[in-house]
C-alpha atoms as a PDB file:
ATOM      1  CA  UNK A   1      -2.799 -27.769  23.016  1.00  0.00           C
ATOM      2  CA  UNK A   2      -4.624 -24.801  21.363  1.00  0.00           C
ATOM      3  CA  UNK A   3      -3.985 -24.522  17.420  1.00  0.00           C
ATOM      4  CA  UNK A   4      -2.836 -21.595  16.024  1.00  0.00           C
ATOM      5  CA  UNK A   5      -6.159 -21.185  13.886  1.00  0.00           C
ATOM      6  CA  UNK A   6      -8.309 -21.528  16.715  1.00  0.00           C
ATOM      7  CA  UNK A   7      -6.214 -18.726  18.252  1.00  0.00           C
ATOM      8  CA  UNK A   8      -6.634 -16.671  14.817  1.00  0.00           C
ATOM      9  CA  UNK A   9     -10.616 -17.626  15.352  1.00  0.00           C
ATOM     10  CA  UNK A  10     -10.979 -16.470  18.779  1.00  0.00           C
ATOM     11  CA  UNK A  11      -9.162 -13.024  17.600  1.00  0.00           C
ATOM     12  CA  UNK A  12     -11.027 -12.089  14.700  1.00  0.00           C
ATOM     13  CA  UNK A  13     -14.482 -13.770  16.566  1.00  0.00           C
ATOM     14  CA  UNK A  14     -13.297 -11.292  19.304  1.00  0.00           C
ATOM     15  CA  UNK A  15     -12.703  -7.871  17.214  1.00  0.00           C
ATOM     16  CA  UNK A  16     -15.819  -8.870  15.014  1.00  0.00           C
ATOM     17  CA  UNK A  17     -17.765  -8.760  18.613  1.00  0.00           C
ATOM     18  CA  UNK A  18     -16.021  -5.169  19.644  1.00  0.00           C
ATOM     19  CA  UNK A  19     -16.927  -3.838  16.029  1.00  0.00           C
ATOM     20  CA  UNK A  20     -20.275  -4.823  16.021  1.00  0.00           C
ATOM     21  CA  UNK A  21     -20.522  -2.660  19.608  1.00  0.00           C
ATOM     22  CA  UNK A  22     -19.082   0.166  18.027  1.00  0.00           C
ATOM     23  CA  UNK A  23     -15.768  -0.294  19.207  1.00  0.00           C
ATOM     24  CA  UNK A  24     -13.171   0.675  16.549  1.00  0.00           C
ATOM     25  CA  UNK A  25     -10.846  -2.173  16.496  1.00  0.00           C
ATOM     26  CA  UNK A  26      -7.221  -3.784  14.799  1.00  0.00           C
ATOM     27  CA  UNK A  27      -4.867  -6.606  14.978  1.00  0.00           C
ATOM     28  CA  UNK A  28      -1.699  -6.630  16.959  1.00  0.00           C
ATOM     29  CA  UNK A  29       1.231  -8.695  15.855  1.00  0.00           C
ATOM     30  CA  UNK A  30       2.934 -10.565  17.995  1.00  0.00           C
ATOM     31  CA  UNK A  31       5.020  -7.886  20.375  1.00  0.00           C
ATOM     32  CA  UNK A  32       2.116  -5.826  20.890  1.00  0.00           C
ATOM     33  CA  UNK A  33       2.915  -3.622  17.694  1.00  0.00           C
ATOM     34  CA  UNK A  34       0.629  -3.017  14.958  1.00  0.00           C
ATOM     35  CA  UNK A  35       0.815  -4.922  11.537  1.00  0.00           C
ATOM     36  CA  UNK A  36       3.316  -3.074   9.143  1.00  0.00           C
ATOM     37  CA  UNK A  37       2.022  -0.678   6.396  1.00  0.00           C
ATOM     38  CA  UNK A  38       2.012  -2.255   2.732  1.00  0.00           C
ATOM     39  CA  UNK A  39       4.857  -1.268   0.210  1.00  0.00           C
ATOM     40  CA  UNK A  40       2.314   1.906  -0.963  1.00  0.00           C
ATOM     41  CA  UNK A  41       2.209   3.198   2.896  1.00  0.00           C
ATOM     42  CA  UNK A  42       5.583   2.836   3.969  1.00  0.00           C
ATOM     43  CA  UNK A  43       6.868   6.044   4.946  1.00  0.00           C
ATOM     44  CA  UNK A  44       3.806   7.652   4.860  1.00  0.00           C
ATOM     45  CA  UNK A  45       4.082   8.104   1.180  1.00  0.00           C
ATOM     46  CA  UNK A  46       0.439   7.456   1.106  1.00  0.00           C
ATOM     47  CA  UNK A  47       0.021  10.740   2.920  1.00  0.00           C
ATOM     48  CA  UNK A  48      -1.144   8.929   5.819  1.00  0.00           C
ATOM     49  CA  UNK A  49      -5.326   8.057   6.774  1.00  0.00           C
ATOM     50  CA  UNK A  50      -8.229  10.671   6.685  1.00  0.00           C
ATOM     51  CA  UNK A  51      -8.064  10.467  10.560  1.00  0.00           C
ATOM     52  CA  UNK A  52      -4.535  11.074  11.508  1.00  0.00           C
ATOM     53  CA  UNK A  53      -2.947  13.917  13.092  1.00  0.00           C
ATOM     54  CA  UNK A  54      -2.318  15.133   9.850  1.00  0.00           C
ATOM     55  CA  UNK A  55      -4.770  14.225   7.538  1.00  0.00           C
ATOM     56  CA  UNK A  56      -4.333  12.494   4.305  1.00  0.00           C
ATOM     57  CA  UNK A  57      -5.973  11.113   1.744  1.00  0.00           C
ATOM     58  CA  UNK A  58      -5.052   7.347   2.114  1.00  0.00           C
ATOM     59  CA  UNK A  59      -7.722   4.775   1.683  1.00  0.00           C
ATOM     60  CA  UNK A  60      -5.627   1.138   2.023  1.00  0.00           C
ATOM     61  CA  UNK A  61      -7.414  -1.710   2.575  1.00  0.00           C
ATOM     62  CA  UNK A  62      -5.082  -2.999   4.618  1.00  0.00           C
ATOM     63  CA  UNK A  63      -4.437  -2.685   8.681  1.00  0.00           C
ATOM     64  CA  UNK A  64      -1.434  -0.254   8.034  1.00  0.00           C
ATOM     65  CA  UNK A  65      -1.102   3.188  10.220  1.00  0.00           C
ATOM     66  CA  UNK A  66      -1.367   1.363  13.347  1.00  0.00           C
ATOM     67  CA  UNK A  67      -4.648   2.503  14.849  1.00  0.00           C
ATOM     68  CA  UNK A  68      -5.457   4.897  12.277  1.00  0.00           C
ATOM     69  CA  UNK A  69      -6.268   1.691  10.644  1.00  0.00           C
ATOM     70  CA  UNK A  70      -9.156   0.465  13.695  1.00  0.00           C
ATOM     71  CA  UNK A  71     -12.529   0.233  12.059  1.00  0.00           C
ATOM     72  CA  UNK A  72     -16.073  -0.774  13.500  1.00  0.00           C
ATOM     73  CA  UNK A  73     -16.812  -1.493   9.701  1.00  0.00           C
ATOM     74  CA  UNK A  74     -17.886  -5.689  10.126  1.00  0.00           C
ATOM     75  CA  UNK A  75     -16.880  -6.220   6.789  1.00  0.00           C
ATOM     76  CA  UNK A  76     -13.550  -4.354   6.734  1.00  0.00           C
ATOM     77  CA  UNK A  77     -12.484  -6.796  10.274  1.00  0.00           C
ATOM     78  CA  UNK A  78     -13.055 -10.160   7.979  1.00  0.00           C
ATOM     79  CA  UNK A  79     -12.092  -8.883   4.615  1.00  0.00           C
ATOM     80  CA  UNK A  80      -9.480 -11.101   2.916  1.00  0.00           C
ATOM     81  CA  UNK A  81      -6.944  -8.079   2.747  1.00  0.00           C
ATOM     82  CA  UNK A  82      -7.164  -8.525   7.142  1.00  0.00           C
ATOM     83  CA  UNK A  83      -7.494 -12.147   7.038  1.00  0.00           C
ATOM     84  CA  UNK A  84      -3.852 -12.520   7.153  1.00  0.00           C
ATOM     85  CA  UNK A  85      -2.907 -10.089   9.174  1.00  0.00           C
ATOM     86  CA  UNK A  86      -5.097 -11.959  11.514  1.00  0.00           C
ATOM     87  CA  UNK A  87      -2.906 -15.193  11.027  1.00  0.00           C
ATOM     88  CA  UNK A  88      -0.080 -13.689  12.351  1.00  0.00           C
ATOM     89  CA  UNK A  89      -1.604 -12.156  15.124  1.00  0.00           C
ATOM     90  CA  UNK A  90      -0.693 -11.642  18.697  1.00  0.00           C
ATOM     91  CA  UNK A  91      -4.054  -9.980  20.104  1.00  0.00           C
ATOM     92  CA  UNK A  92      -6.646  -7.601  19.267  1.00  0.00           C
ATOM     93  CA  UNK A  93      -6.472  -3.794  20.118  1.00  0.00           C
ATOM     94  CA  UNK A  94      -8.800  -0.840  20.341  1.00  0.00           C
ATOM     95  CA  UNK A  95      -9.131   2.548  19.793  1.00  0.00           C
ATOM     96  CA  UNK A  96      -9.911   4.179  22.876  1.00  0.00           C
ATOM     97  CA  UNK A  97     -10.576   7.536  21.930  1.00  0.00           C
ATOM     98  CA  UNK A  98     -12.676   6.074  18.453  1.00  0.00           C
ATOM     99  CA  UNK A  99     -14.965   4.424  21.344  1.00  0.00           C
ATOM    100  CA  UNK A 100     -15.342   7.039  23.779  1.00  0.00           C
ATOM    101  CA  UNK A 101     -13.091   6.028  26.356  1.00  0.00           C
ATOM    102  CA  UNK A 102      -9.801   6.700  27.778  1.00  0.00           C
ATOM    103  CA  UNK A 103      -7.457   3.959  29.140  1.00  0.00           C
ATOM    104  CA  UNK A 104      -5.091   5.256  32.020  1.00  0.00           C
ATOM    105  CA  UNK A 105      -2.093   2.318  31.610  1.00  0.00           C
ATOM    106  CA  UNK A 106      -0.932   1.735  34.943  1.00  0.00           C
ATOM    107  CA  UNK A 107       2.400  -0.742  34.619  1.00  0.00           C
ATOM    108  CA  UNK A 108       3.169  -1.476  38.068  1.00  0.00           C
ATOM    109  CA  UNK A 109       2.526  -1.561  41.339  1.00  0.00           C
ATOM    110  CA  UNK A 110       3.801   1.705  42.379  1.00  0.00           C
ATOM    111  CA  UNK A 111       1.383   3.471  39.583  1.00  0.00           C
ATOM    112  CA  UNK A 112      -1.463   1.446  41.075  1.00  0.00           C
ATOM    113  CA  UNK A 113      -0.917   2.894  44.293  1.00  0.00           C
ATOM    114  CA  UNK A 114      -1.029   5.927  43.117  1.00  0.00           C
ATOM    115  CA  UNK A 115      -4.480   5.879  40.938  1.00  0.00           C
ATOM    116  CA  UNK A 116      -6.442   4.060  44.205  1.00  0.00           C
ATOM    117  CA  UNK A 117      -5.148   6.956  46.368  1.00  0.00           C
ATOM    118  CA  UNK A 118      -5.726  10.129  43.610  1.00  0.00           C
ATOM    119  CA  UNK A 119      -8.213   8.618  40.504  1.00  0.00           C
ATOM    120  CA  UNK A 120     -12.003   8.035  40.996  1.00  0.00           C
ATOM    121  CA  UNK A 121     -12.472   4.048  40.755  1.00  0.00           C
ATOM    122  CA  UNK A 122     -14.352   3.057  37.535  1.00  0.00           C
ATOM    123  CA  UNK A 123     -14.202  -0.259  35.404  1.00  0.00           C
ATOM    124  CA  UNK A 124     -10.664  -2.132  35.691  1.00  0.00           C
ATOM    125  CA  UNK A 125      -9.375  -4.423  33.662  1.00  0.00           C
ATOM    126  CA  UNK A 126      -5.967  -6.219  34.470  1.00  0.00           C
ATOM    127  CA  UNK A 127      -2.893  -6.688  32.523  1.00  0.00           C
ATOM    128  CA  UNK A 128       0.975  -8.593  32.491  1.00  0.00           C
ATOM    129  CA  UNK A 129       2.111  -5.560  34.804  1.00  0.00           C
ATOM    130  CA  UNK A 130      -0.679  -3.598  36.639  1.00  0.00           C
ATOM    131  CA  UNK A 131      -4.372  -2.621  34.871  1.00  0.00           C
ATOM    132  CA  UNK A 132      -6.170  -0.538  33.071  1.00  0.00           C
ATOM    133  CA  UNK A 133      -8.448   1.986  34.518  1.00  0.00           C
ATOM    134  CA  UNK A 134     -11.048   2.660  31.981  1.00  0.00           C
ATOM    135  CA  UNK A 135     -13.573   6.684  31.803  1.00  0.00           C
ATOM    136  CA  UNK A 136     -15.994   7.649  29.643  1.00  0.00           C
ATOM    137  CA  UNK A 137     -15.052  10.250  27.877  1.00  0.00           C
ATOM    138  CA  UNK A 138     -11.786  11.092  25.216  1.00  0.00           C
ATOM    139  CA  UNK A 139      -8.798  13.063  25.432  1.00  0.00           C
ATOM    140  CA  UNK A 140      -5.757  13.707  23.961  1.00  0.00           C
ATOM    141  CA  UNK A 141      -2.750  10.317  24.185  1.00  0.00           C
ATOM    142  CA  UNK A 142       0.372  10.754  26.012  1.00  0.00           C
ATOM    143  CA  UNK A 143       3.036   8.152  27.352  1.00  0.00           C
ATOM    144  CA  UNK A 144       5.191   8.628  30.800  1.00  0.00           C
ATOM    145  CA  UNK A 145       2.568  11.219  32.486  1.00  0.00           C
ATOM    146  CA  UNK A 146       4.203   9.569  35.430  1.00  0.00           C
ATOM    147  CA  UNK A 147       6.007   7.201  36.206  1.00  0.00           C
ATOM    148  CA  UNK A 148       4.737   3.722  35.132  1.00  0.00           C
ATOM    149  CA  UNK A 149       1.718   5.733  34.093  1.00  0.00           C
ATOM    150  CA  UNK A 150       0.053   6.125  29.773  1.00  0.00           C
ATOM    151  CA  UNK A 151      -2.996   7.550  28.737  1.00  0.00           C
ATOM    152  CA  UNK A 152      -4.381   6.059  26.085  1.00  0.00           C
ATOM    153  CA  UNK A 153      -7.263   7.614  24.070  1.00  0.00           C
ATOM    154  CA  UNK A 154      -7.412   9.700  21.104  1.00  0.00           C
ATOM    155  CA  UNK A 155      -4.543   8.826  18.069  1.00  0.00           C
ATOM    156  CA  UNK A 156      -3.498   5.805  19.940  1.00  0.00           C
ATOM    157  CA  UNK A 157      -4.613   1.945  20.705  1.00  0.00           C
ATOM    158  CA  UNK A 158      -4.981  -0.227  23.610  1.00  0.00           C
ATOM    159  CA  UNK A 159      -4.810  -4.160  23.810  1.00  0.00           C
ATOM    160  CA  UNK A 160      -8.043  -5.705  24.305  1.00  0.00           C
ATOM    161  CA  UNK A 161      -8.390  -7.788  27.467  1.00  0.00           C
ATOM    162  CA  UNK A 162     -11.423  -7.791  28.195  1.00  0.00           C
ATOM    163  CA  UNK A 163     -14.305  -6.162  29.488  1.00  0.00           C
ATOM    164  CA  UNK A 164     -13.252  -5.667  32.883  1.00  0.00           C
ATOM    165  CA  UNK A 165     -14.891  -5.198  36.309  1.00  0.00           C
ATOM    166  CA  UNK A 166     -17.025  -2.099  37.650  1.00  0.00           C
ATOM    167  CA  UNK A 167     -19.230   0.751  36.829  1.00  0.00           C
ATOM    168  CA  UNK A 168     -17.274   3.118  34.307  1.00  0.00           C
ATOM    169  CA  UNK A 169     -17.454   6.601  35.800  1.00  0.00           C
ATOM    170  CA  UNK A 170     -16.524  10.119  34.118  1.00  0.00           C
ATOM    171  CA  UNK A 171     -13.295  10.830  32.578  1.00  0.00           C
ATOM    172  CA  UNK A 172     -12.408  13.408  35.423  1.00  0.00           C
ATOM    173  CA  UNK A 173     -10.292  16.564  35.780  1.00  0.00           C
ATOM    174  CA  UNK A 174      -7.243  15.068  37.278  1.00  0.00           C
ATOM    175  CA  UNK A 175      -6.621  12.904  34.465  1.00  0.00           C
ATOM    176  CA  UNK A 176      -6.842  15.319  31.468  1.00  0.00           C
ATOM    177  CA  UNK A 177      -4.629  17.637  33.892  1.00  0.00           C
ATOM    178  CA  UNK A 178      -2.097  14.527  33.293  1.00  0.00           C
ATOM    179  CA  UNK A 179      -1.015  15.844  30.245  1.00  0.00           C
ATOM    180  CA  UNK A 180      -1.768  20.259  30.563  1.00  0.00           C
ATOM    181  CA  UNK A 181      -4.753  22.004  29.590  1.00  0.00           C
ATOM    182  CA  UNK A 182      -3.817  23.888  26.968  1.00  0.00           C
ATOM    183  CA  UNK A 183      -5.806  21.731  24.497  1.00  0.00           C
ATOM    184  CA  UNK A 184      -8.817  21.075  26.669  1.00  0.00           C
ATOM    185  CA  UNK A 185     -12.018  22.035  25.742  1.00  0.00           C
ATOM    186  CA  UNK A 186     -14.294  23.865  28.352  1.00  0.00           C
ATOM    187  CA  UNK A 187     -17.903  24.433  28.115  1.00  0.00           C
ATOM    188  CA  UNK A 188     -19.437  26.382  25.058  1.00  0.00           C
ATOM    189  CA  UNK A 189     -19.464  30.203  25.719  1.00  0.00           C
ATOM    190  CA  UNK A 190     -16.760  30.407  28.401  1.00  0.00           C
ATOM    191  CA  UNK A 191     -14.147  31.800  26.408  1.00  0.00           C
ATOM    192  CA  UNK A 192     -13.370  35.322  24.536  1.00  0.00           C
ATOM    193  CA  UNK A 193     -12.655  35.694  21.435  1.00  0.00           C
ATOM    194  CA  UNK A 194     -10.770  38.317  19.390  1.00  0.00           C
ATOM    195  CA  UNK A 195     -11.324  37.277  15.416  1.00  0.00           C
ATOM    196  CA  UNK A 196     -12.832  38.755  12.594  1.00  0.00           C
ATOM    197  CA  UNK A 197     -15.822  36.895  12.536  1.00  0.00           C
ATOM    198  CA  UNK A 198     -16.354  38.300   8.855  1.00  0.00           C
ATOM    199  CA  UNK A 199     -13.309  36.632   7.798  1.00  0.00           C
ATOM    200  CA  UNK A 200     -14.414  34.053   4.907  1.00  0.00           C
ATOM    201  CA  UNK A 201     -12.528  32.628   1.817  1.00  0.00           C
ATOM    202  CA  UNK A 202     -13.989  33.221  -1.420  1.00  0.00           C
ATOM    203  CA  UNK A 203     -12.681  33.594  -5.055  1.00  0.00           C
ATOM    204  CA  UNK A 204     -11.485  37.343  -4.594  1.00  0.00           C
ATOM    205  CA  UNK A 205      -9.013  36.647  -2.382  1.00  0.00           C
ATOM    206  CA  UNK A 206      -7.670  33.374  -4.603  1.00  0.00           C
ATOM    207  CA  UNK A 207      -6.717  34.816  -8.117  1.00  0.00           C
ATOM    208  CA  UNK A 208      -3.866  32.468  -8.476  1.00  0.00           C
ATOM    209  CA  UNK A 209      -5.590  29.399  -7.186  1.00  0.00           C
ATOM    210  CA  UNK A 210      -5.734  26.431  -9.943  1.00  0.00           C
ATOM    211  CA  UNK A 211      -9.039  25.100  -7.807  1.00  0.00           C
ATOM    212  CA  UNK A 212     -12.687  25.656  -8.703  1.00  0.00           C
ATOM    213  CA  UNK A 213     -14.263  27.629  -5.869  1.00  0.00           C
ATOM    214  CA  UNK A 214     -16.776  25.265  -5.121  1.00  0.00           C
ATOM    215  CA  UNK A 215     -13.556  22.806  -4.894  1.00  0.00           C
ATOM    216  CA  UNK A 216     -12.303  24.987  -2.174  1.00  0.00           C
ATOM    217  CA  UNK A 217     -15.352  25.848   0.080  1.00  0.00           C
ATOM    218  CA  UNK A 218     -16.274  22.270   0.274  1.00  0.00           C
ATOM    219  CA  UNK A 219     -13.072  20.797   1.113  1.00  0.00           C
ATOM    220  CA  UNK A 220     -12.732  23.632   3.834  1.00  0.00           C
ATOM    221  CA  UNK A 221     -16.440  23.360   4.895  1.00  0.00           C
ATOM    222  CA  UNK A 222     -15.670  19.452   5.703  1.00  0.00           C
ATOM    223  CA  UNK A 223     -12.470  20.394   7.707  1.00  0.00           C
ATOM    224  CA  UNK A 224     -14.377  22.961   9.724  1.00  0.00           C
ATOM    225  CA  UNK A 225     -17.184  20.241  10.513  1.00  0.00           C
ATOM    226  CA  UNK A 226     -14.354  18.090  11.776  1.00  0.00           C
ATOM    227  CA  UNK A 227     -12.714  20.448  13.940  1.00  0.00           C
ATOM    228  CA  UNK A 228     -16.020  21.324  15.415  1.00  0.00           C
ATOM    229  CA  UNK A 229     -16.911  18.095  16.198  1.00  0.00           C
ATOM    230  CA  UNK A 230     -14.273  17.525  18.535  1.00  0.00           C
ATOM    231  CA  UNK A 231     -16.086  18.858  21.409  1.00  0.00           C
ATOM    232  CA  UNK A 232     -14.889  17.160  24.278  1.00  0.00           C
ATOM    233  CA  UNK A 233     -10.667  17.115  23.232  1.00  0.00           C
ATOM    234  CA  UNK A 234      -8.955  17.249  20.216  1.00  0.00           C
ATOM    235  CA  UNK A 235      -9.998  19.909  18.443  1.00  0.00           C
ATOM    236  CA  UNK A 236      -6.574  21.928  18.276  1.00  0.00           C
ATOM    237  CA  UNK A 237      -4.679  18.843  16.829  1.00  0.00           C
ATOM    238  CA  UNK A 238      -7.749  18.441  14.129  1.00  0.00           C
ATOM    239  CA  UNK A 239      -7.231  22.127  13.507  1.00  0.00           C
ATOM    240  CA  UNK A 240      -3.503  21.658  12.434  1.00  0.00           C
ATOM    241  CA  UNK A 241      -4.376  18.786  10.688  1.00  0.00           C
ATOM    242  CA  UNK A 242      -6.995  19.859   8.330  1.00  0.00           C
ATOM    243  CA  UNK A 243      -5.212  23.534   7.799  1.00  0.00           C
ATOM    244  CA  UNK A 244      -1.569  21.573   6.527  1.00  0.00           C
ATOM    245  CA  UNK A 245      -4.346  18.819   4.484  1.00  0.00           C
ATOM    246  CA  UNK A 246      -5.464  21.893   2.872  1.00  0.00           C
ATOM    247  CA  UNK A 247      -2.436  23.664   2.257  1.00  0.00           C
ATOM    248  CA  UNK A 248      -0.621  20.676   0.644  1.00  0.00           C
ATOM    249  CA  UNK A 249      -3.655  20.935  -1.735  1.00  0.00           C
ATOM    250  CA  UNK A 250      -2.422  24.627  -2.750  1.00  0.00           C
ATOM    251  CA  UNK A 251       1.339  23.586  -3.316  1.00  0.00           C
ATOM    252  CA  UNK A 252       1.675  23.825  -6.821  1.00  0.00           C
ATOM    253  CA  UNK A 253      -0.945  26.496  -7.404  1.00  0.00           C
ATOM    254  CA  UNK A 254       0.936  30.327  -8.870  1.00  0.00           C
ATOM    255  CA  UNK A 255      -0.953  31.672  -6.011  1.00  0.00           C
ATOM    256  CA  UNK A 256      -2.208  33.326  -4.089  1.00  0.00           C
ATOM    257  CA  UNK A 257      -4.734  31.122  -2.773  1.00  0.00           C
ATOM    258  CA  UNK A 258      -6.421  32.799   0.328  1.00  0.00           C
ATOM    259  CA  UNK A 259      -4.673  30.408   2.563  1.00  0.00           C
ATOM    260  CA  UNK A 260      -4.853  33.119   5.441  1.00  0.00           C
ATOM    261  CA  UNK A 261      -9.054  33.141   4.766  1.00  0.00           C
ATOM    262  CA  UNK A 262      -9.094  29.627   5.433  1.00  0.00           C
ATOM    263  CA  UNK A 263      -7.038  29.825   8.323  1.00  0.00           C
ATOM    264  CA  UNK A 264      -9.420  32.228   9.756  1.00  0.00           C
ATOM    265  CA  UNK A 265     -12.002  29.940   9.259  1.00  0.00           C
ATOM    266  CA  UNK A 266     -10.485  27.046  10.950  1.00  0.00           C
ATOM    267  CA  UNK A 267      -9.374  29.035  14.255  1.00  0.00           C
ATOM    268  CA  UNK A 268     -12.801  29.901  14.893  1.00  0.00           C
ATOM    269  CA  UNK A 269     -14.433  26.601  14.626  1.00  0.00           C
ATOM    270  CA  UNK A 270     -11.601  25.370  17.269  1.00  0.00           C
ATOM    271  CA  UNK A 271     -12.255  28.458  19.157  1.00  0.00           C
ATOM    272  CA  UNK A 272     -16.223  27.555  18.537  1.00  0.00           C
ATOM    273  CA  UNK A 273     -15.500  24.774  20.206  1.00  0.00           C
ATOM    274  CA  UNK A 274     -14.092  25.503  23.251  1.00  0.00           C
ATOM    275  CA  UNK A 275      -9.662  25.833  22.079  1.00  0.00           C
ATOM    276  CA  UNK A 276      -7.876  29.205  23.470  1.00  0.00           C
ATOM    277  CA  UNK A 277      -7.654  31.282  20.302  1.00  0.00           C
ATOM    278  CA  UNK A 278      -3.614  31.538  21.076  1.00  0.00           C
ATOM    279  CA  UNK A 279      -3.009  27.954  21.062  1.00  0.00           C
ATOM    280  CA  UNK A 280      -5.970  27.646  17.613  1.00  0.00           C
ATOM    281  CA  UNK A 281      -4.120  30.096  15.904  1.00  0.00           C
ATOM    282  CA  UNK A 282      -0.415  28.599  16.471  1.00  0.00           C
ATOM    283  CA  UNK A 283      -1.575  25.131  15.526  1.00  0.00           C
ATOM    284  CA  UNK A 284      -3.457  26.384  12.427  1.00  0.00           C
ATOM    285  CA  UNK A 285      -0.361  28.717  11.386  1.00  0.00           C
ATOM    286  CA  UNK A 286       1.879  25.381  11.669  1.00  0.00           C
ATOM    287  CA  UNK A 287      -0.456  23.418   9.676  1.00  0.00           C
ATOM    288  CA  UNK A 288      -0.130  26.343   6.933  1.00  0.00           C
ATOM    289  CA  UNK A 289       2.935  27.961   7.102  1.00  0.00           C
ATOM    290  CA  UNK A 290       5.230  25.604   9.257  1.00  0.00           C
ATOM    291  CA  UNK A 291       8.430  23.841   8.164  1.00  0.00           C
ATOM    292  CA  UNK A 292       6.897  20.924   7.381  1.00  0.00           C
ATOM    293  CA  UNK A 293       4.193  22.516   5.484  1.00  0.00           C
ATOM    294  CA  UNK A 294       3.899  22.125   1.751  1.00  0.00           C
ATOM    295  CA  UNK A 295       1.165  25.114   0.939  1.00  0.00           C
ATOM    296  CA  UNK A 296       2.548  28.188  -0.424  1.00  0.00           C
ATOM    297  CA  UNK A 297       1.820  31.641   1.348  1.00  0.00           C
ATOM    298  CA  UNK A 298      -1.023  33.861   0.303  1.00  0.00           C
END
């Protein structure tokens, strides 16, 4: 009979391996669900990990925010802080999307039917109910694209089962149209833009703001380089992230701040990157402006 330590062994032995291949990588309890955040992440009153949807300024030691948590980092996997979330675990997941990859979950046999006769064969790996059909390349998560049928990539985690069978092909078309287009990202140079490429924040357009300038423009410079280097999905969710990260910075300042500058600044890099300036500009005005927003109007 296999010992529950051994089993704990072969896990962490297991995620240790992925991380070291650059696979971002966490424990699963037993269910299949992530280990529970700590007492100081509950509710997100952490604000939540660098890395999420919207980004925060958590840095827990611990495996909370599900795969927000995944890490390549070797000595993160066997820190003490993991080790017992380890001892309680059920498996090891992945993040697809941190490694490159996108998972299309297949959970039965009528969705396998359906990838052999419409998806491009590349590496398979089976599960309990049906398999996973593994690209190269990321794109945006999303659960019941059809019936029996989960994509698994970006903001979301995968069990590990193993390495699977076949040659891993190209993360094609029909997939990413799976979930809409809207937040695809096409080829550099194939779309038009109509902003004010002159638009820039800078300390005449932020009287009110309680921030040192050089605060500002390198907090915003680091949220543009994110959203710009999302060039193959992503980049309109990073876009509302970083804009309502940044605007929560601005909630208690008398104003105003030059929120709307920043803004600016933001769309383009998404646009940069390949985002429709419509859909940019929405995501970045929710980040700033929406009802869940905590930054005050300039």
């Amino acid at each position: 009979m296999t010992h529950a330590n051994d089993i704990q062994r072969d896990h962490l032995a297991s995620a240790l391996e992925l991380a070291a291949a650059g696979v971002p990588v966490l424990p699963l309890r037993a269910g299949k669900r992530p280990v529970g955040n700590c007492p100081a992440c509950t509710g997100n009153m952490c604000g939540g990990r660098p890395n999420m949807k919207t980004a925060g300024p958590c840095q827990c030691p611990r495996p909370c925010h599900g795969w927000a948590a995944a890490t390549t980092d070797p000595a993160v996997v066997a820190s003490p802080v993991w080790g017992s979330a380890w001892k309680r675990a059920g498996a090891v997941a992945y993040c697809p999307g941190g490694a490159g990859v996108t998972v299309v979950d297949l959970d039965n046999a009528a969705a396998l039917a359906w990838a052999r006769k419409s998806l491009p064969s590349t590496r398979t790996v089976p599960t309990t109910r049906g398999e996973h059909w593994i690209y190269r390349g990321s794109m945006r998560s999303a659960n019941n694209v059809r019936t029996g049928v989960d994509i698994k990539s970006l903001m979301q985690y995968a069990r590990w089962l193993g390495p699977g069978t076949g040659t891993m092909t190209r993360l094609p078309d029909v997939v990413r149209a799976l979930i809409g287009r809207e937040e695809t990202t096409p080829a550099r140079g194939e779309m038009v833009s109509s902003l004010n490429r002159s638009a820039a924040w800078d300390a005449t357009v932020a009287t009110g703001c309680r921030h040192t300038g050089r605060y500002v423009r390198t907090g915003l410079d680091r949220g543009v380089a994110m959203v710009r280097a999302r060039t193959e999905s992503g980049a309109g969710s990073q876009a509302y992230g970083v804009a309502s990260f940044l605007a929560k910075q601005h909630t208690v300042c008398p104003g105003p701040c030059g929120l709307d500058a920043m803004g600016q600044q933001i769309i383009a890099a998404a646009v940069s990157v390949g985002v429709p300036e419509a859909y940019a500009a929405r995501a970045v005005a929710n980040g700033l402006y929406g009802p869940t927003a905590l930054g005050r109007v300039s």
